[in-house]
C-alpha atoms as a PDB file:
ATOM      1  CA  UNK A   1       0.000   0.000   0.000  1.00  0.00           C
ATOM      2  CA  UNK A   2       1.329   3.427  -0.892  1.00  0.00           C
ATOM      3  CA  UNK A   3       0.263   6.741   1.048  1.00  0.00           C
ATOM      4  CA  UNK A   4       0.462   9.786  -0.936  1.00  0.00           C
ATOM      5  CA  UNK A   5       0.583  13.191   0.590  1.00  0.00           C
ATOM      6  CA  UNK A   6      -0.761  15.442  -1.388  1.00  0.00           C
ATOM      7  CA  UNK A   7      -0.605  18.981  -1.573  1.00  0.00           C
ATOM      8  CA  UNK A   8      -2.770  20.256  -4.426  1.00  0.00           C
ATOM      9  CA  UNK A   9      -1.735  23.898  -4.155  1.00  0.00           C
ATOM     10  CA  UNK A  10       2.049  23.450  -4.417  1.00  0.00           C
ATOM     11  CA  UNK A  11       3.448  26.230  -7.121  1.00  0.00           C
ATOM     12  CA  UNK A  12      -0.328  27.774  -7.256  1.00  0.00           C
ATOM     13  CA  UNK A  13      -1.859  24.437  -8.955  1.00  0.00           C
ATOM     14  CA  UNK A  14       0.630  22.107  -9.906  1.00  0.00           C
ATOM     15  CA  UNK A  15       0.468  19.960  -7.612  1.00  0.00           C
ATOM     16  CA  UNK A  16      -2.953  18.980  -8.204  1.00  0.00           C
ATOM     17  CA  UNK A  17      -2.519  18.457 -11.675  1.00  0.00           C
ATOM     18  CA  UNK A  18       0.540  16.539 -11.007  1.00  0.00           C
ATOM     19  CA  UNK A  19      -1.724  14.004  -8.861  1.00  0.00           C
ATOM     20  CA  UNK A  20      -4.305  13.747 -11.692  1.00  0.00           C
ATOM     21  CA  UNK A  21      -1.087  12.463 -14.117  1.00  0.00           C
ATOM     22  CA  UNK A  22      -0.354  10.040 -11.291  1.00  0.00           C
ATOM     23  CA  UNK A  23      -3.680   8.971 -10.544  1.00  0.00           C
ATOM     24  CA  UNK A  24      -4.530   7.980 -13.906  1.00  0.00           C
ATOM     25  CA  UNK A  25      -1.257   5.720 -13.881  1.00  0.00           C
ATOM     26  CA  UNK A  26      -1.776   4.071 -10.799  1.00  0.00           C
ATOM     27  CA  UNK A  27      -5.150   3.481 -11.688  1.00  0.00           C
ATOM     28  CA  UNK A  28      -3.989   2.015 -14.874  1.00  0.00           C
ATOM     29  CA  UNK A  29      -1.460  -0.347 -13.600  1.00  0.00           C
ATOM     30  CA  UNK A  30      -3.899  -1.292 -10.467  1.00  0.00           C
ATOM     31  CA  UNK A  31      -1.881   0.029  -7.687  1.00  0.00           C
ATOM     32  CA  UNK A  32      -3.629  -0.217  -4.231  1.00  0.00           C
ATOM     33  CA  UNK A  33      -3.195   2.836  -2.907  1.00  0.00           C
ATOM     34  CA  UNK A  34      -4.551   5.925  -0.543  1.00  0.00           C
ATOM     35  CA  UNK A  35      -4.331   9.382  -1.057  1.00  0.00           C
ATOM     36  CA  UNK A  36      -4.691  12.675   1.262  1.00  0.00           C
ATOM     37  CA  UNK A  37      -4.892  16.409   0.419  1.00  0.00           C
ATOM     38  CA  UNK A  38      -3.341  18.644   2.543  1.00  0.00           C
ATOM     39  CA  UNK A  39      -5.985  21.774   3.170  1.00  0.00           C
ATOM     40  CA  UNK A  40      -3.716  24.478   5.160  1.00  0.00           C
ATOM     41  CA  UNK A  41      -0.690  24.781   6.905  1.00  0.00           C
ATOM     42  CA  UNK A  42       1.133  22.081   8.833  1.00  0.00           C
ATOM     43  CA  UNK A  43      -1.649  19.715   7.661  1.00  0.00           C
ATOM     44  CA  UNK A  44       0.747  17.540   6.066  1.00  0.00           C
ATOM     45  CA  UNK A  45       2.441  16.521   9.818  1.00  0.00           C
ATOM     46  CA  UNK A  46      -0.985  15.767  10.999  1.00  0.00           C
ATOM     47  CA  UNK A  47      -1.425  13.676   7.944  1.00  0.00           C
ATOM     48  CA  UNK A  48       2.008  11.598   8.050  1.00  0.00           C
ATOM     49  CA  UNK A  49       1.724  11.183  11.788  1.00  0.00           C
ATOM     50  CA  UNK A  50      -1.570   9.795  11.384  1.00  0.00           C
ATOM     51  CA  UNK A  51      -0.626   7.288   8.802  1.00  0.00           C
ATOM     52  CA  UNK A  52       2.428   6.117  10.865  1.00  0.00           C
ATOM     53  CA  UNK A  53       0.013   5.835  14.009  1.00  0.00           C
ATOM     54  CA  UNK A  54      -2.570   3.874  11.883  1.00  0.00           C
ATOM     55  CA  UNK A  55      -0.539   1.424  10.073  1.00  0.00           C
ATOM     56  CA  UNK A  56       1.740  -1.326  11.020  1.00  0.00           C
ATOM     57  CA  UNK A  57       5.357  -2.420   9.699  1.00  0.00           C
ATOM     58  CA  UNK A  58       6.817  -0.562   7.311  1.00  0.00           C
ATOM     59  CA  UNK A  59       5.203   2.416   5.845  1.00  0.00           C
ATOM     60  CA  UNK A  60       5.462   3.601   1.865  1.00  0.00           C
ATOM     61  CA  UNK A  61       4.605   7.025   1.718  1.00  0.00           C
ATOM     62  CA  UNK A  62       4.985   9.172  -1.139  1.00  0.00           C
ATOM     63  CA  UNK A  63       4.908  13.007  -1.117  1.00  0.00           C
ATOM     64  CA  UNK A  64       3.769  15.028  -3.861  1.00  0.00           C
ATOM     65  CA  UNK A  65       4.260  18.640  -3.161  1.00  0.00           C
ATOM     66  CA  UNK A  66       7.728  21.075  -2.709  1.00  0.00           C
ATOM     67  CA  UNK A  67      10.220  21.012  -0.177  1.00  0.00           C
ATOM     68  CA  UNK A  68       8.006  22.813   2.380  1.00  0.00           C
ATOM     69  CA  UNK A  69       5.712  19.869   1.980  1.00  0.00           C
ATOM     70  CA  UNK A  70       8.759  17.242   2.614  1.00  0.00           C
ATOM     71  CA  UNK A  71       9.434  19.378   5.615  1.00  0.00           C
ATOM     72  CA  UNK A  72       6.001  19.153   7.546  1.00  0.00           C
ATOM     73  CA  UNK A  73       5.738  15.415   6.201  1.00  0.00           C
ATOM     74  CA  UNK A  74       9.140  14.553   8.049  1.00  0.00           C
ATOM     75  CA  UNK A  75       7.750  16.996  11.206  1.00  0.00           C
ATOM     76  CA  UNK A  76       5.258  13.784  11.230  1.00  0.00           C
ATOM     77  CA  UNK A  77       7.558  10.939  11.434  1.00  0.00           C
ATOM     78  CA  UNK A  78       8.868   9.857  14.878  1.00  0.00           C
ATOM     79  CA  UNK A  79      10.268   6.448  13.540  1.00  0.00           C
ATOM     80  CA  UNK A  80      12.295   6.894  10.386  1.00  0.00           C
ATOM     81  CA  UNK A  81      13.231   3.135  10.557  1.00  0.00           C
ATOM     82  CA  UNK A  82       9.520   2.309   9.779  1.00  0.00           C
ATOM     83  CA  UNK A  83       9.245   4.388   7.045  1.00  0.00           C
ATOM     84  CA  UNK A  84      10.056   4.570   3.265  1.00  0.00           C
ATOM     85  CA  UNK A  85       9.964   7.685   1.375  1.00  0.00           C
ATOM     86  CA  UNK A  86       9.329   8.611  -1.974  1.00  0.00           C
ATOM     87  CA  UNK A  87       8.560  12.053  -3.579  1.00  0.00           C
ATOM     88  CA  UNK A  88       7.070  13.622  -6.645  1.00  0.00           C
ATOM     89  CA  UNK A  89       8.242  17.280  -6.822  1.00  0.00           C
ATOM     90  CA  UNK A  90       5.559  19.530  -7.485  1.00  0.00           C
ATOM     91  CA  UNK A  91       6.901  23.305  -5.989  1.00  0.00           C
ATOM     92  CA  UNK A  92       8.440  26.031  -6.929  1.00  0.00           C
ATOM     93  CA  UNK A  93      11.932  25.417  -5.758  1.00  0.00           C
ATOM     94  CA  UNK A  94      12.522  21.840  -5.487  1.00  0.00           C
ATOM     95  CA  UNK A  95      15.956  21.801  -3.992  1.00  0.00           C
ATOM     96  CA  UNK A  96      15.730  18.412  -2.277  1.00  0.00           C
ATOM     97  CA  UNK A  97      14.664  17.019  -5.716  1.00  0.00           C
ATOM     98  CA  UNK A  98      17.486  19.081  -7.152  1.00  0.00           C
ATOM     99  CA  UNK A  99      20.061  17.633  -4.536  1.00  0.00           C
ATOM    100  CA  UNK A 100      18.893  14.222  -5.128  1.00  0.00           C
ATOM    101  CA  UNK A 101      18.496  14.606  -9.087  1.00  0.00           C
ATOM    102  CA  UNK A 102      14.910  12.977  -8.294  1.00  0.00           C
ATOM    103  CA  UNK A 103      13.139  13.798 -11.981  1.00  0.00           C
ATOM    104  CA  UNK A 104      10.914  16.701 -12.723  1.00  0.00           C
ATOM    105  CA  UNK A 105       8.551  14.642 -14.820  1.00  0.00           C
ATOM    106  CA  UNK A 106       5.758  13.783 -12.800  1.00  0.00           C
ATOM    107  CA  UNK A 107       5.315  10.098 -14.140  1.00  0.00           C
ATOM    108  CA  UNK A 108       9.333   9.447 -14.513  1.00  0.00           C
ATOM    109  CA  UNK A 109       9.331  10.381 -10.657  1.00  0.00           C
ATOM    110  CA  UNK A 110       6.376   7.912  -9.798  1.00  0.00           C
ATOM    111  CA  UNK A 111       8.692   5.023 -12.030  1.00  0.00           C
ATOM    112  CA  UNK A 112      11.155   5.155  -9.388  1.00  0.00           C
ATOM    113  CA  UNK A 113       8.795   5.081  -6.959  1.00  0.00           C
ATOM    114  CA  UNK A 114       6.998   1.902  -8.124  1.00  0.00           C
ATOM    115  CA  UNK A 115      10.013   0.501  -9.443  1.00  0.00           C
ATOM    116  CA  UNK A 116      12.821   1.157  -6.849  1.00  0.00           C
ATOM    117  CA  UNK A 117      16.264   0.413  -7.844  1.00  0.00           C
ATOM    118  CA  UNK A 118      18.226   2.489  -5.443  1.00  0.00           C
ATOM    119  CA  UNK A 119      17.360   3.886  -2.130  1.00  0.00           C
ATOM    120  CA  UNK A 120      19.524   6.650   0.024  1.00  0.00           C
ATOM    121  CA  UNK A 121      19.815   7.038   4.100  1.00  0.00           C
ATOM    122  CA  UNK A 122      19.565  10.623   4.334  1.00  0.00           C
ATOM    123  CA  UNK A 123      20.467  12.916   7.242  1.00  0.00           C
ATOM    124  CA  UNK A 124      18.204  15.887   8.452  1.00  0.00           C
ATOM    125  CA  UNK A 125      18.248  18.177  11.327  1.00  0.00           C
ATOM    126  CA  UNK A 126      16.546  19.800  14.409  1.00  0.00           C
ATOM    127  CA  UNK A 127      15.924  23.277  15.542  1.00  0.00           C
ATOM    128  CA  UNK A 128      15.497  24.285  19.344  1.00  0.00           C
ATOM    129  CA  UNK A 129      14.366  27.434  19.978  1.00  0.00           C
ATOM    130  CA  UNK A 130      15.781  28.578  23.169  1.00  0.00           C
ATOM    131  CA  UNK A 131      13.954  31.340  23.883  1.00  0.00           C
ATOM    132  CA  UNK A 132      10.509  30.411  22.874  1.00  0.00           C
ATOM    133  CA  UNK A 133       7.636  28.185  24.435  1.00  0.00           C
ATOM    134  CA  UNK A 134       7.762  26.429  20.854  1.00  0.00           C
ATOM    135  CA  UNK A 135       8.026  22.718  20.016  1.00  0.00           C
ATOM    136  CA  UNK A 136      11.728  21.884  17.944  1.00  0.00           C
ATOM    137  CA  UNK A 137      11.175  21.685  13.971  1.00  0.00           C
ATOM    138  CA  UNK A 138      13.323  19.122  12.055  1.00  0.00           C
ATOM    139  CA  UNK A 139      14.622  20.299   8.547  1.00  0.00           C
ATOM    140  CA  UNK A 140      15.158  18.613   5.393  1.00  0.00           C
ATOM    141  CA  UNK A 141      17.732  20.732   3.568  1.00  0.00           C
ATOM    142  CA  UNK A 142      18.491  23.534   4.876  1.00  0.00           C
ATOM    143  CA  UNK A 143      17.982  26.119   7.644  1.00  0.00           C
ATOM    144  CA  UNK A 144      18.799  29.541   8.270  1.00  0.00           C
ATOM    145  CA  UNK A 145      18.659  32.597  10.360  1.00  0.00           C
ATOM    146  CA  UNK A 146      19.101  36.507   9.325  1.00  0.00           C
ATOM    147  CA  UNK A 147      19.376  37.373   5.396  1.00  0.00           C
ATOM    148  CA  UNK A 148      18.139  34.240   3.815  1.00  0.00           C
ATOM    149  CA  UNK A 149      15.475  33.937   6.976  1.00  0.00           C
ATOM    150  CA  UNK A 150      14.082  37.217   5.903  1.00  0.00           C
ATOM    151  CA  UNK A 151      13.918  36.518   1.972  1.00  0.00           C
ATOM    152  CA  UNK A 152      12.168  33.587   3.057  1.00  0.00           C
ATOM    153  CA  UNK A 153       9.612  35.536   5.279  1.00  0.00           C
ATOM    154  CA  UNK A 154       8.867  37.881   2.605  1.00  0.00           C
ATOM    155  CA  UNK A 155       8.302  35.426  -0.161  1.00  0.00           C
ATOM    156  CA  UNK A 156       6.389  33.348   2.269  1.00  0.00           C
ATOM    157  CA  UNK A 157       3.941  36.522   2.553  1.00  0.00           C
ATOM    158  CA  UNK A 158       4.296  37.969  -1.281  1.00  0.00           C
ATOM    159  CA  UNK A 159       1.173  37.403  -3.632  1.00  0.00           C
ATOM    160  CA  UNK A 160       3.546  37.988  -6.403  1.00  0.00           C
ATOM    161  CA  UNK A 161       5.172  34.520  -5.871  1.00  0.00           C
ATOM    162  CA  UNK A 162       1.365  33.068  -6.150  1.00  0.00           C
ATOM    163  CA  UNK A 163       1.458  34.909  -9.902  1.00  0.00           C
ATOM    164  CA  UNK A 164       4.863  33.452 -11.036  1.00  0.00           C
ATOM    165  CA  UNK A 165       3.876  30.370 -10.266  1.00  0.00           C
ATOM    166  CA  UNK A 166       1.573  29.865 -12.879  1.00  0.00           C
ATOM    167  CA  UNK A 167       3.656  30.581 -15.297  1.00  0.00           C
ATOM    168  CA  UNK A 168       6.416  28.389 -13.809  1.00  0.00           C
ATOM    169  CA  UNK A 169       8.598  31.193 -12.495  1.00  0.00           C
ATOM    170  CA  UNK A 170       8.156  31.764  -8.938  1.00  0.00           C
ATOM    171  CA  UNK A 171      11.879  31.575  -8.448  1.00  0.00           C
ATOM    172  CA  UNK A 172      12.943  34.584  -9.162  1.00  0.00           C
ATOM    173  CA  UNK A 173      10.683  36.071  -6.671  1.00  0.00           C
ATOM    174  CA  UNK A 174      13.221  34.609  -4.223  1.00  0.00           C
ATOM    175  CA  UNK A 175      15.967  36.488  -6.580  1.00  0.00           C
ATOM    176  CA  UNK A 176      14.417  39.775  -6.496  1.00  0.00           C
ATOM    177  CA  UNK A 177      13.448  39.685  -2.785  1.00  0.00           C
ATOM    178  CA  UNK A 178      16.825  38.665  -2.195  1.00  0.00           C
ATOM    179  CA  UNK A 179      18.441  41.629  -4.059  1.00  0.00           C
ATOM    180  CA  UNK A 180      15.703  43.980  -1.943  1.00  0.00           C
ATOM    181  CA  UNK A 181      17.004  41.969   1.348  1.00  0.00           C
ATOM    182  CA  UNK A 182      20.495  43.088   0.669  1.00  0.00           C
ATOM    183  CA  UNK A 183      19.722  46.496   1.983  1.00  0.00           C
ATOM    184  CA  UNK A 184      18.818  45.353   5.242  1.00  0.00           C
ATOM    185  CA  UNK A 185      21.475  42.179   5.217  1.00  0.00           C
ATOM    186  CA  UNK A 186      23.866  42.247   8.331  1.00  0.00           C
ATOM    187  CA  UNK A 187      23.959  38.411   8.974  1.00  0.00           C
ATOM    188  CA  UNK A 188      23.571  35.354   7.083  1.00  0.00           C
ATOM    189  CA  UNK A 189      24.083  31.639   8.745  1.00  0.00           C
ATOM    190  CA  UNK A 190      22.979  28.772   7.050  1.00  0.00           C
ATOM    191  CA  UNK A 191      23.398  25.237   7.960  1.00  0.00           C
ATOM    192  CA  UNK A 192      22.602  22.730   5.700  1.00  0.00           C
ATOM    193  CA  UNK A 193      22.144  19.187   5.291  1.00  0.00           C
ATOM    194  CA  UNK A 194      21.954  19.136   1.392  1.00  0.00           C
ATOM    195  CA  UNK A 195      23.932  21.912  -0.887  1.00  0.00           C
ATOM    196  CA  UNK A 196      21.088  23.856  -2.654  1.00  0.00           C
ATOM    197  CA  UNK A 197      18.508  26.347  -1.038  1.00  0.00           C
ATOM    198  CA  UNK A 198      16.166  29.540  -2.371  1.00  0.00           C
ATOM    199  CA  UNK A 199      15.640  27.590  -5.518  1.00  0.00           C
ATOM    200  CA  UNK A 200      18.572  26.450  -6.876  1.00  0.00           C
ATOM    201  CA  UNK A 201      21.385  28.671  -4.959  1.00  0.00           C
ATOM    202  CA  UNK A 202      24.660  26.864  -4.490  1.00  0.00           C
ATOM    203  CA  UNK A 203      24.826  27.639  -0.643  1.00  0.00           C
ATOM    204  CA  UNK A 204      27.054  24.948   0.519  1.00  0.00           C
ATOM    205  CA  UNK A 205      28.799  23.363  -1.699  1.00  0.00           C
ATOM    206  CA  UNK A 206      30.750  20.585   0.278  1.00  0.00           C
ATOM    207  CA  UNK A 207      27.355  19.433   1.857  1.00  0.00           C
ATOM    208  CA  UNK A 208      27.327  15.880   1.985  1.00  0.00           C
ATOM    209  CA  UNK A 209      23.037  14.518   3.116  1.00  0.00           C
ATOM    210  CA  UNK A 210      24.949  11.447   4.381  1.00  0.00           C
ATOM    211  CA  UNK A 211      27.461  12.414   6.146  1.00  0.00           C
ATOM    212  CA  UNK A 212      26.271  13.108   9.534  1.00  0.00           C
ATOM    213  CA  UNK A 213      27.150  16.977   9.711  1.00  0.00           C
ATOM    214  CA  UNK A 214      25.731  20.035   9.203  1.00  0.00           C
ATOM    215  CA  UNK A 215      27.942  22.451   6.406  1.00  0.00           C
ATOM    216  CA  UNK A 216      27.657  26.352   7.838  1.00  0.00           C
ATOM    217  CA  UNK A 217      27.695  29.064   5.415  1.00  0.00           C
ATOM    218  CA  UNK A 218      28.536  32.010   7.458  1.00  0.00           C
ATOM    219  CA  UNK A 219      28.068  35.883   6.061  1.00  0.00           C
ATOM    220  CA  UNK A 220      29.306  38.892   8.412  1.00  0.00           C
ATOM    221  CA  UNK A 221      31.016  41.749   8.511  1.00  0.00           C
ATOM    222  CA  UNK A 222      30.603  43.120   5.422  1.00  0.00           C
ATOM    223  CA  UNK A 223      29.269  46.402   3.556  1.00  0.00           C
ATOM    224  CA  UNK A 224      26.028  46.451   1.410  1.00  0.00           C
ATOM    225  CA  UNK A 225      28.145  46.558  -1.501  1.00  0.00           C
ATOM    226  CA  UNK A 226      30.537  43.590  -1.228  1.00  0.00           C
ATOM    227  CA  UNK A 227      27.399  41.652  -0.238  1.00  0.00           C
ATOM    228  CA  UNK A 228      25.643  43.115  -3.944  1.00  0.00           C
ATOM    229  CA  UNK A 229      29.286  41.576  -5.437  1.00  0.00           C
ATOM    230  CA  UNK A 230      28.472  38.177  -3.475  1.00  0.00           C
ATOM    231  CA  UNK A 231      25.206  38.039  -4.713  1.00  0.00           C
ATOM    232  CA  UNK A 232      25.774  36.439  -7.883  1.00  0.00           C
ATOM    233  CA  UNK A 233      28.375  34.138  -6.677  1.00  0.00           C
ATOM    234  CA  UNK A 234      25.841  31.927  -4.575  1.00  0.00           C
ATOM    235  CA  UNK A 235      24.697  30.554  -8.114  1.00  0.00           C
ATOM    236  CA  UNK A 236      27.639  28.650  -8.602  1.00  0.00           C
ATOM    237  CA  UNK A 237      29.081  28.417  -4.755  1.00  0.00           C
ATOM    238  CA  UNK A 238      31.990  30.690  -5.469  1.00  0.00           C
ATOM    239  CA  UNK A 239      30.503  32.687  -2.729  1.00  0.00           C
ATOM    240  CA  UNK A 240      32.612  30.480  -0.005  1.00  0.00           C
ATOM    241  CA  UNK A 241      36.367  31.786  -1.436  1.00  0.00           C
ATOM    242  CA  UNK A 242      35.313  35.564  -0.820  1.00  0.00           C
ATOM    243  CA  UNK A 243      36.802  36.961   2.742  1.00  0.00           C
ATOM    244  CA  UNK A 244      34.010  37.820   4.799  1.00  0.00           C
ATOM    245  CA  UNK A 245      32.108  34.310   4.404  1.00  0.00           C
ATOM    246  CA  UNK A 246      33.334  31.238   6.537  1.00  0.00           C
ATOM    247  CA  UNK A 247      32.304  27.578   5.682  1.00  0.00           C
ATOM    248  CA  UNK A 248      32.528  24.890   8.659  1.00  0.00           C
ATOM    249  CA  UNK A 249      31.121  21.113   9.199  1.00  0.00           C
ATOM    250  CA  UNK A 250      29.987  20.504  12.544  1.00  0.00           C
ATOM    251  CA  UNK A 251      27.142  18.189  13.941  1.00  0.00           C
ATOM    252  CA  UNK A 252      25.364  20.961  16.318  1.00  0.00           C
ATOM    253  CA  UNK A 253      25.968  24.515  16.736  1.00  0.00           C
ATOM    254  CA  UNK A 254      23.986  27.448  18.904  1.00  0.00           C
ATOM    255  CA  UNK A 255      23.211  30.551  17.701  1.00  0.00           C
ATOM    256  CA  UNK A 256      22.618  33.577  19.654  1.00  0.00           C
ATOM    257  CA  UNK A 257      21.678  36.835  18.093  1.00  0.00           C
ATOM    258  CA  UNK A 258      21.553  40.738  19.864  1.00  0.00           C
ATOM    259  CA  UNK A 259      18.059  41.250  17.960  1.00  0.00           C
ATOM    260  CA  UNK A 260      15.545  38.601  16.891  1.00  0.00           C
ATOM    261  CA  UNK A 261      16.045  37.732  13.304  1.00  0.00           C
ATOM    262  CA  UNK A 262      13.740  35.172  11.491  1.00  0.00           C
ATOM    263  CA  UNK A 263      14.511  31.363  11.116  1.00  0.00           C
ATOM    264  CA  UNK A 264      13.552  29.066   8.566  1.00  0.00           C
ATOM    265  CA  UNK A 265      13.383  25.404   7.836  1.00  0.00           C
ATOM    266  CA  UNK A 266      13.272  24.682   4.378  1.00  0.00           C
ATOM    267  CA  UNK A 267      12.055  27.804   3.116  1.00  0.00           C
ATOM    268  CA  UNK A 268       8.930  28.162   5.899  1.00  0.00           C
ATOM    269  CA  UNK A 269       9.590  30.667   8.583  1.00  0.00           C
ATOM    270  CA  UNK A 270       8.246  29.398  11.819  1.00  0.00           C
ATOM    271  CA  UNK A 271      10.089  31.494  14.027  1.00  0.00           C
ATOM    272  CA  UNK A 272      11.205  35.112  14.637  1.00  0.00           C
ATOM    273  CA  UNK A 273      14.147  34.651  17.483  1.00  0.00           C
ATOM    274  CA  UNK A 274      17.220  35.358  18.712  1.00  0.00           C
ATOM    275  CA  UNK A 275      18.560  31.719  20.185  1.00  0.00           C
ATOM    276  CA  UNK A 276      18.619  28.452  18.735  1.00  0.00           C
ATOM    277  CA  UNK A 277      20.443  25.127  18.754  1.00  0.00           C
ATOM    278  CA  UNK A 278      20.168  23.446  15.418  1.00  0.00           C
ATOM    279  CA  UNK A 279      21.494  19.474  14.888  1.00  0.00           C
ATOM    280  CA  UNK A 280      21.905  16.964  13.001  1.00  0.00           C
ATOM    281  CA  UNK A 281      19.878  14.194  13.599  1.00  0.00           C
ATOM    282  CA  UNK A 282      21.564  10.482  13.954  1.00  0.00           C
ATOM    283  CA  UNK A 283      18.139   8.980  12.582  1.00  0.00           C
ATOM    284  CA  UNK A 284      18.483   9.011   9.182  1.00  0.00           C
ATOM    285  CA  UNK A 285      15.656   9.502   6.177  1.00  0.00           C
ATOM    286  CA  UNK A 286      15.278   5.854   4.210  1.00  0.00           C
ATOM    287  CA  UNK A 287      14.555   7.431   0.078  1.00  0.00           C
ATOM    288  CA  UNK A 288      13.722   6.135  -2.721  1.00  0.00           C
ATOM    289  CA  UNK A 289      15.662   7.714  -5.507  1.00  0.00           C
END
């Protein structure tokens, strides 16, 4: 039995034509199967925790949806060991599918699904937010807190990125936001488990999902116009051989700002703080790629 999580508004609509490709195929080939919609935030953690409390051994579920998606399905799961995961990427940034090379092609993604010939133990981490009354959130590729944070926030909140979508170009909201953000930029930390964030940007380079570390990309001390000259660099992760931006593996590290800055997991801003712990996580993700 596969359980798909569904969310039918990923990348204003895709997602929801995405599932009617799949459907038809599964129907087709007479796959038993059960599928959920998501209906508002953090409905996908309900979703996957319900599955995993309502089914025994080892559960298949597949998400359809984009990374923020991935992230509330895996806020879900308290026993990685009895689950398998599969995913059809349906957003607007995709940077786990990216990282993974997972296919864009809605029915070439359910293929490997179906028909799994390799699968990947993948690390993820943990936030703990120190100085909040607020429950830890686990993270799937990437986290952050200050510049990329606050392009996150604003995209999170911009109607424009709704309008892009449709026409399959909701990325470069995150590009101009992030040009915008620049003016305000003081501090940038971003610890990741996989290399690509934002969309495609090249933010850590030397990640390794496997590994059992977090890579920190680490952005200070510099004026608004060496950080305009940086900009670009992020595409192609020259950014990390500029002075001014330090790049470490560790396997936990605390953070603790003079201001609160925002913090995001995977793109979603759940947080506006000014201490946190953030891990990686010894359990590891069992993928289907």
């Amino acid at each position: 039995m596969y359980h798909f999580i569904i969310n039918p508004k990923s990348s204003s609509g895709r997602g929801i034509r995405f599932w009617w490709v799949v459907k038809d195929e599964l129907d087709k080939q007479k796959i038993e199967y059960n599928a959920v919609f998501t209906k508002h935030m953090g409905h996908a953690t309900e979703l996957a925790r319900q599955i995993c409390e309502e089914n025994a051994g080892i559960k298949n579920i597949v998400i359809l949806g984009g990374d923020g998606t991935v992230n509330e399905v895996m806020n879900g799961i308290d026993h990685f060991d009895e689950v398998l995961i599969g995913y059809i990427p349906s957003g607007s940034s995709n940077d786990l599918a990216r990282s993974l090379k997972i296919p864009k092609d809605p029915l070439e993604a359910l293929s490997h699904t179906l028909k799994p010939t390799k699968f990947k133990y993948l690390d993820h981490g943990v936030i703990n937010f120190l100085d909040k009354v607020q429950a830890p959130r686990r993270f799937t590729c990437s986290s952050g807190m200050g510049y990329d944070a606050s392009v996150c926030l604003e995209v999170q909140e911009s109607p424009l990125k709704k309008s892009l979508n449709r026409f399959g170009a909701g990325k470069f909201v995150y590009i101009a936001i992030a040009i915008k953000q620049v003016l305000a930029a003081s501090l940038l930390i971003s610890n990741m488990i996989h290399k690509y964030e934002g969309g495609g940007l090249l933010m850590a380079p030397g990640a390794d999902p496997t590994d059992g570390l977090l890579t920190v990309t680490l952005v200070h001390g510099l004026s608004r116009a060496k950080v305009f000259v940086l900009l670009p660099t992020i595409f192609t992760g020259k950014h990390i051989k500029h002075k001014g931006v330090e790049t470490f593996h560790c396997s936990e590290i605390e953070i603790k700002t003079d201001i609160n800055c925002a913090v995001h997991t995977d793109g979603e801003v759940p947080a506006v703080c000014s201490h946190i712990k953030v891990g990686c996580v010894h359990e590891q993700i069992r993928m289907i790629l």
